[in-house]
C-alpha atoms as a PDB file:
ATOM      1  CA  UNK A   1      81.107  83.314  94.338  1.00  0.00           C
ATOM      2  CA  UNK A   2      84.427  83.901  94.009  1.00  0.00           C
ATOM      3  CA  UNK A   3      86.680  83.684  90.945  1.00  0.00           C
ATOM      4  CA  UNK A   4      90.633  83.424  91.023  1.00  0.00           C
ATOM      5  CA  UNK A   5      93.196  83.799  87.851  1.00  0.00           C
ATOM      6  CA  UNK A   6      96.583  82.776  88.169  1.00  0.00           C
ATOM      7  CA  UNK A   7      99.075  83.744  85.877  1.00  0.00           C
ATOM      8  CA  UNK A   8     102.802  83.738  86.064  1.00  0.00           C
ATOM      9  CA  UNK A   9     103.815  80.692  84.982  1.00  0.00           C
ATOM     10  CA  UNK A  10     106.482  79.314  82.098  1.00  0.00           C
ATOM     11  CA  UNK A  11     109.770  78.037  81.402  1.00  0.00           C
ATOM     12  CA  UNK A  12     112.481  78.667  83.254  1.00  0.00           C
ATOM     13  CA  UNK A  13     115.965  77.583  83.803  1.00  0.00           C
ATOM     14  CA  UNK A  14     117.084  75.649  87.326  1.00  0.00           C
ATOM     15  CA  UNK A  15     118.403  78.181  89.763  1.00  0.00           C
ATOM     16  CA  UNK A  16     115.955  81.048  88.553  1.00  0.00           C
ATOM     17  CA  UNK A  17     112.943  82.809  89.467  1.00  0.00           C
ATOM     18  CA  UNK A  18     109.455  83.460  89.043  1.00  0.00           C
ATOM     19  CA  UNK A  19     106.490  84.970  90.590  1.00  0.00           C
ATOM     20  CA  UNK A  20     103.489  83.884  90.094  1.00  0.00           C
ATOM     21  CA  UNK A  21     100.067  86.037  90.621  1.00  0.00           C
ATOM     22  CA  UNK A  22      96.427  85.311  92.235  1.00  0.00           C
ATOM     23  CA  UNK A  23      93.492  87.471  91.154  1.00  0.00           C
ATOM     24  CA  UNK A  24      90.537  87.114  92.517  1.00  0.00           C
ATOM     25  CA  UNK A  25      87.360  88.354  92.090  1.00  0.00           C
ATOM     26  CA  UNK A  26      83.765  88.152  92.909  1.00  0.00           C
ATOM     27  CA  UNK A  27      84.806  88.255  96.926  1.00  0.00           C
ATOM     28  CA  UNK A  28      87.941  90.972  98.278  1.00  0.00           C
ATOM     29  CA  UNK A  29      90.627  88.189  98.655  1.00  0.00           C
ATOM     30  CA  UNK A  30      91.913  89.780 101.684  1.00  0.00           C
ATOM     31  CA  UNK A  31      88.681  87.896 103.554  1.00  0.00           C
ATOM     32  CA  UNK A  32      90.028  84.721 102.884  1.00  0.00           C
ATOM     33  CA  UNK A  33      92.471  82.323 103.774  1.00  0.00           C
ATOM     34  CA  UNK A  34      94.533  82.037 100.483  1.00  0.00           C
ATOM     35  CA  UNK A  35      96.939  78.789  99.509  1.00  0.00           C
ATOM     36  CA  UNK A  36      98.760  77.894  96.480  1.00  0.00           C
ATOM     37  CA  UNK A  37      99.437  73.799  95.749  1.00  0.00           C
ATOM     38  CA  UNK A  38     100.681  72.216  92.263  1.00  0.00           C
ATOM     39  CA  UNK A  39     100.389  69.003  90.796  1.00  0.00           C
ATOM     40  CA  UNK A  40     103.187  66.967  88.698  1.00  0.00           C
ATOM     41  CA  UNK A  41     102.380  64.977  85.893  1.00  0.00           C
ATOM     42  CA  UNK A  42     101.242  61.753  87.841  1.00  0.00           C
ATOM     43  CA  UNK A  43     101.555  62.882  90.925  1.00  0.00           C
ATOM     44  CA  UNK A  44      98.341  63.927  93.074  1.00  0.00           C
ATOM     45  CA  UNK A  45      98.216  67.343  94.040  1.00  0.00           C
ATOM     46  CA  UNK A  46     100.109  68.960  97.339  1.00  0.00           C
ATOM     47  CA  UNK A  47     100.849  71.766  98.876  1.00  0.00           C
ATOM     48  CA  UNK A  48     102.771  74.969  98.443  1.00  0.00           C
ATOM     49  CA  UNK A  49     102.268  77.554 100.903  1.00  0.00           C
ATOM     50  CA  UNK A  50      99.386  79.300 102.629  1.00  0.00           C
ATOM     51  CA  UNK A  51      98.308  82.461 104.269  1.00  0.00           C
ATOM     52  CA  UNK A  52      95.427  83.403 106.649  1.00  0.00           C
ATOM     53  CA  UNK A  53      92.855  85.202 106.894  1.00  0.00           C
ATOM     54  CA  UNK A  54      94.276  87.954 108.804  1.00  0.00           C
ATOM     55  CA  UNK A  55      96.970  88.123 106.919  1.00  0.00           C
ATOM     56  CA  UNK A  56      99.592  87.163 109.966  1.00  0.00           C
ATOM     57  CA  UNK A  57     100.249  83.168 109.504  1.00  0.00           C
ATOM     58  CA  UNK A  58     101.946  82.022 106.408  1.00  0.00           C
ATOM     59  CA  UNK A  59     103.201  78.183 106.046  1.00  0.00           C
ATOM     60  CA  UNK A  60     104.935  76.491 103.763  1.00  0.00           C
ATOM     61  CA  UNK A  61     105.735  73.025 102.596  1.00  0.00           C
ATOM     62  CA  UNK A  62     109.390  71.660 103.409  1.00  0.00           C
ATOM     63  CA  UNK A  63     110.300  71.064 100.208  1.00  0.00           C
ATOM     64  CA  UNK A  64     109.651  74.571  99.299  1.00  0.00           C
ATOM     65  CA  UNK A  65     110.642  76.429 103.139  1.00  0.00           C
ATOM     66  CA  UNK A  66     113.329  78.997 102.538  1.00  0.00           C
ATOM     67  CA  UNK A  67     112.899  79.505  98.495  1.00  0.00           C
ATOM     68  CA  UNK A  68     109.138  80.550  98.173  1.00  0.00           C
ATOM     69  CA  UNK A  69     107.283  83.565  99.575  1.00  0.00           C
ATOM     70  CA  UNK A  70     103.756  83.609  99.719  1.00  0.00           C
ATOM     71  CA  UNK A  71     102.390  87.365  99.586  1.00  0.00           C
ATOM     72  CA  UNK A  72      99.164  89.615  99.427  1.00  0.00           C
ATOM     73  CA  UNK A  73      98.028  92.776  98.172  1.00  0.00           C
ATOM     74  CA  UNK A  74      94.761  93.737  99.643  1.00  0.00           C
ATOM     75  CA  UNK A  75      93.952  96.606  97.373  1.00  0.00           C
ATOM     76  CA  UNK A  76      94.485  94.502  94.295  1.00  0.00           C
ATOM     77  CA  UNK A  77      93.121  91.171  95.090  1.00  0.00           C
ATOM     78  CA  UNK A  78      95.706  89.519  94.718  1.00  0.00           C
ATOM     79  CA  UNK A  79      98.211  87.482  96.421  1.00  0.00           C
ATOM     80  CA  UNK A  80     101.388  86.003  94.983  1.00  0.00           C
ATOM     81  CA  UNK A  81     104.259  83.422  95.095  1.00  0.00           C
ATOM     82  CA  UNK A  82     107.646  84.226  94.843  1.00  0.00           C
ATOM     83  CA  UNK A  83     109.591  80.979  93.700  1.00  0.00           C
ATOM     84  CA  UNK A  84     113.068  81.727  93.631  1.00  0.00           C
ATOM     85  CA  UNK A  85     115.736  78.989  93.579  1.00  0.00           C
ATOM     86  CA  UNK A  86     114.232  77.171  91.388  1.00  0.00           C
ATOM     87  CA  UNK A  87     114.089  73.526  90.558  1.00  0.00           C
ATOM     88  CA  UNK A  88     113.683  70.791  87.822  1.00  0.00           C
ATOM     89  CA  UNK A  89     111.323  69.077  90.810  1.00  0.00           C
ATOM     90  CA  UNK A  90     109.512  72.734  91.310  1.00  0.00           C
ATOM     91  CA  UNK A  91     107.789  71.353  87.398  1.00  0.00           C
ATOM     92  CA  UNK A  92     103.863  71.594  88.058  1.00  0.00           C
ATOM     93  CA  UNK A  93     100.651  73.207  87.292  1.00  0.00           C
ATOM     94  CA  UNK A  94     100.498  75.435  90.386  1.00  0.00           C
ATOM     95  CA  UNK A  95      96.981  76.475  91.736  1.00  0.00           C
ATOM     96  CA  UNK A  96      95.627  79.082  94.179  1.00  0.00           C
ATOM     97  CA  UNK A  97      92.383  78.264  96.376  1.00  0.00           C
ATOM     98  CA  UNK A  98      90.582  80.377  98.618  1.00  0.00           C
ATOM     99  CA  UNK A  99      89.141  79.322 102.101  1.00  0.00           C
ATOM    100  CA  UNK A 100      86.556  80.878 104.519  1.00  0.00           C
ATOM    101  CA  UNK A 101      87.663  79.043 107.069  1.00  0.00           C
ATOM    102  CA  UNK A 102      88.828  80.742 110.545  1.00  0.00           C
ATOM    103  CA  UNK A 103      91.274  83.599 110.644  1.00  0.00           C
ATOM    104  CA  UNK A 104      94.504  82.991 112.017  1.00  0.00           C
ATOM    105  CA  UNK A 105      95.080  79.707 110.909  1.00  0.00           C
ATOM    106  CA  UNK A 106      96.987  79.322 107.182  1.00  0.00           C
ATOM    107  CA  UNK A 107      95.385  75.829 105.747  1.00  0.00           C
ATOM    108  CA  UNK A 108      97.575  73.382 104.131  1.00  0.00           C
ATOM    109  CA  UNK A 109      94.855  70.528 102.985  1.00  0.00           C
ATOM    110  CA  UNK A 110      93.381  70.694  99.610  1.00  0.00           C
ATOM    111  CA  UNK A 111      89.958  69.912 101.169  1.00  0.00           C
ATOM    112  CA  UNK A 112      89.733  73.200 103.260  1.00  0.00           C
ATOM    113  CA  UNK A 113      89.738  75.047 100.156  1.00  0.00           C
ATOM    114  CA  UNK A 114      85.967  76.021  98.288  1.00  0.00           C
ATOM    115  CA  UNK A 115      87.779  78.279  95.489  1.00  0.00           C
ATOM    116  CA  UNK A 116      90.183  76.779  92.721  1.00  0.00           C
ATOM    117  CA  UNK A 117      91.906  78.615  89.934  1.00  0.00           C
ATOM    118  CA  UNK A 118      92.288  77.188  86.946  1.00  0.00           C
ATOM    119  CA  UNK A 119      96.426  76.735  86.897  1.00  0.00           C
ATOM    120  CA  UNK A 120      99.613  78.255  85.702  1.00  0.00           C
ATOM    121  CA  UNK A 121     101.812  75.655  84.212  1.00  0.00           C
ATOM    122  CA  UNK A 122     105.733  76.150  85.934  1.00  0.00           C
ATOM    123  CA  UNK A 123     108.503  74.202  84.162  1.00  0.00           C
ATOM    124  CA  UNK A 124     111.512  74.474  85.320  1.00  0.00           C
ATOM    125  CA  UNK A 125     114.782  73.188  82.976  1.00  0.00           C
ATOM    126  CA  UNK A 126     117.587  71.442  84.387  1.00  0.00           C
END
């Protein structure tokens, strides 16, 4: 069983940055497909940005392309998510999952994940 922390989040003003962290324990994360998705209020939940298995495929959502960096650190457990750029729209509870699915592919559906942390809430001020 795996358990993942996030942590990270707050308030922050439109245009600035944060970097939100993944910790997992229970399983090394670096054996696992990692993702991070958030969910607005009233909104259902989507995507962020994923990473393989092996480390080598990362993909993001559009509306995030260019301004967040997803990124791991194998020794720690923990991967990350560099939001930079930030917007009133970026507002969410952001969550990281953890797959065992394949290697090389970086999963973007919320149903390919077995692992859910419990949220960081990001608010982001216009």
């Amino acid at each position: 069983q795996m358990q993942l922390v996030e942590s990270g989040g707050g308030l922050v003003q439109a245009g600035g940055s944060l970097r939100l962290s993944c910790a997992a324990s229970g399983r090394a994360s670096g054996r696992y497909g990692m993702g991070w998705f958030r969910q607005a209020p009233g909104k259902e939940r989507e995507f962020v940005a994923a990473v393989s298995r092996s480390g080598g495929t990362t993909d993001y959502a559009n509306s995030v392309k260019g301004r967040f960096t997803i990124s791991g650190d194998n020794a720690k457990n923990t991967i990350y998510l560099q939001m930079n750029s930030l917007k009133p729209e970026d507002t969410a509870v952001y969550y990281c999952a953890a797959t065992n699915y394949g290697s090389s592919h970086a999963y973007t559906q919320a149903y390919e994940y077995f692992y859910w942390g419990q949220g960081t809430q990001v608010t982001v001020a216009s």
